[in-house]
Every structure is written in structure tokens, then in C-alpha cells.
Protein backbone atom coordinates (compact mmCIF):
# COMPACT_ATOMS: atom_id res chain seq x y z
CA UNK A 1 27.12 -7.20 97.94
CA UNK A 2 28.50 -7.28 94.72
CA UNK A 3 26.22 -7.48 91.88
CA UNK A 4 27.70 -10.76 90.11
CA UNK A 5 27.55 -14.37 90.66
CA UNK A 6 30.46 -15.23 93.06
CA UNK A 7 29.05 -18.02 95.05
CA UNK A 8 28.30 -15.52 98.47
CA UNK A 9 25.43 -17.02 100.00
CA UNK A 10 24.52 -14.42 102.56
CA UNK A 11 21.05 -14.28 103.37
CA UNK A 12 19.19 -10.61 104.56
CA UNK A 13 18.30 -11.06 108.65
CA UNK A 14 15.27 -9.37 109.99
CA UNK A 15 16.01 -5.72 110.79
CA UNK A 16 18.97 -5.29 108.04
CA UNK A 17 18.55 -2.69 105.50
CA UNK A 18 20.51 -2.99 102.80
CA UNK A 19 20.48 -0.55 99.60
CA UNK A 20 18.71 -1.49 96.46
CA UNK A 21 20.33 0.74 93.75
CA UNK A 22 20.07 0.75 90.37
CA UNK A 23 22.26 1.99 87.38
CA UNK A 24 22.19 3.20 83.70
CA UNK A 25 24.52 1.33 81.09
CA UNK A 26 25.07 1.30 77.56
CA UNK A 27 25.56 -2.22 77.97
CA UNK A 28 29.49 -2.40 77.87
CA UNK A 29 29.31 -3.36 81.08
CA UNK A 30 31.83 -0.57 82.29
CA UNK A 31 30.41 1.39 85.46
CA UNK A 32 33.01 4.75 86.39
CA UNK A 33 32.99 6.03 90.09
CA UNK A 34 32.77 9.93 90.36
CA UNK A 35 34.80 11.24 93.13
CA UNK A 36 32.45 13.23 94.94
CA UNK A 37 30.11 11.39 97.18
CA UNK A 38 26.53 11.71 96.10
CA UNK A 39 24.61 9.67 98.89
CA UNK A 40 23.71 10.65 102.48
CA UNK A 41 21.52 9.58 105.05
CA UNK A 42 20.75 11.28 108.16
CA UNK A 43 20.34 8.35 111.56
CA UNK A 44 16.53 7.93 112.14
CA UNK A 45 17.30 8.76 116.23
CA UNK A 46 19.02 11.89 115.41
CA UNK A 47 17.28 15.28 116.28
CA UNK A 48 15.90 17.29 113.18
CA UNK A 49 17.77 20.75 115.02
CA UNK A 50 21.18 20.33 115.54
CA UNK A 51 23.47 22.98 116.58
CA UNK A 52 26.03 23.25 113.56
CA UNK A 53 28.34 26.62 112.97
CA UNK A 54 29.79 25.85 109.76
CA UNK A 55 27.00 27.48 106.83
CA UNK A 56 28.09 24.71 104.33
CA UNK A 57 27.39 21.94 106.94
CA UNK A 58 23.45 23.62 107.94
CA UNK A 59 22.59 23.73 103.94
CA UNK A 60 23.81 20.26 103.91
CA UNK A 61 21.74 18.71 106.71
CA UNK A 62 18.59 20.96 105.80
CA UNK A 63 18.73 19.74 102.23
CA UNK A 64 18.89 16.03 103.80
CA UNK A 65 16.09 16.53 106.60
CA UNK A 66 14.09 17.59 103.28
């Protein structure tokens, strides 16, 4: 959901999770996107040991099970 007044009158339904996030500004009112991805989430049914080969991909999901 955007975070301005545009009328959308969407209400939360129970079980929905939505994101809360917050963000630093000078005030401008300017936000800039980096272009790496800096969020992640592992699914609450998946298994804590999964059998990954790539190195890069096991740092990744330790440092997320953490």
C-alpha cells in the first residue's frame, strides 16, 4: 500500500501480514531505491537444514535462520 492518501480503502483481513516499515528523510520528501535487495524472509513451514551446494546461497540462508 502506498503511503499517501489516494482514496484505497482496503481493509487488513484476519491472517494477512503486511509489512510495517519505516524510513529516514530530510524532509524533501524524495525517497531513492538502491538496487540491491536488502529484505528476506525465510517461509515459517520451511525446514531450518536444507540441502544447498552453492557456498554463497548456505551463508545466505544461515545468516537469515539467525
Amino acid at each position: 500500500m502506498p503511503i499517501v492518501a489516494n482514496g484505497d480503502m482496503t481493509k487488513m483481513e484476519e491472517g494477512e501480514l503486511f509489512a510495517i516499515e519505516t524510513f529516514g528523510s530530510t524532509g524533501n520528501g524524495y525517497v531513492n531505491g538502491a538496487p540491491n535487495c536488502s529484505h528476506y524472509m525465510r517461509k515459517f513451514e520451511a525446514p531450518e537444514q536444507i540441502p544447498l551446494r552453492n557456498p554463497k546461497a548456505k551463508a545466505l540462508y544461515a545468516e537469515i535462520n539467525n
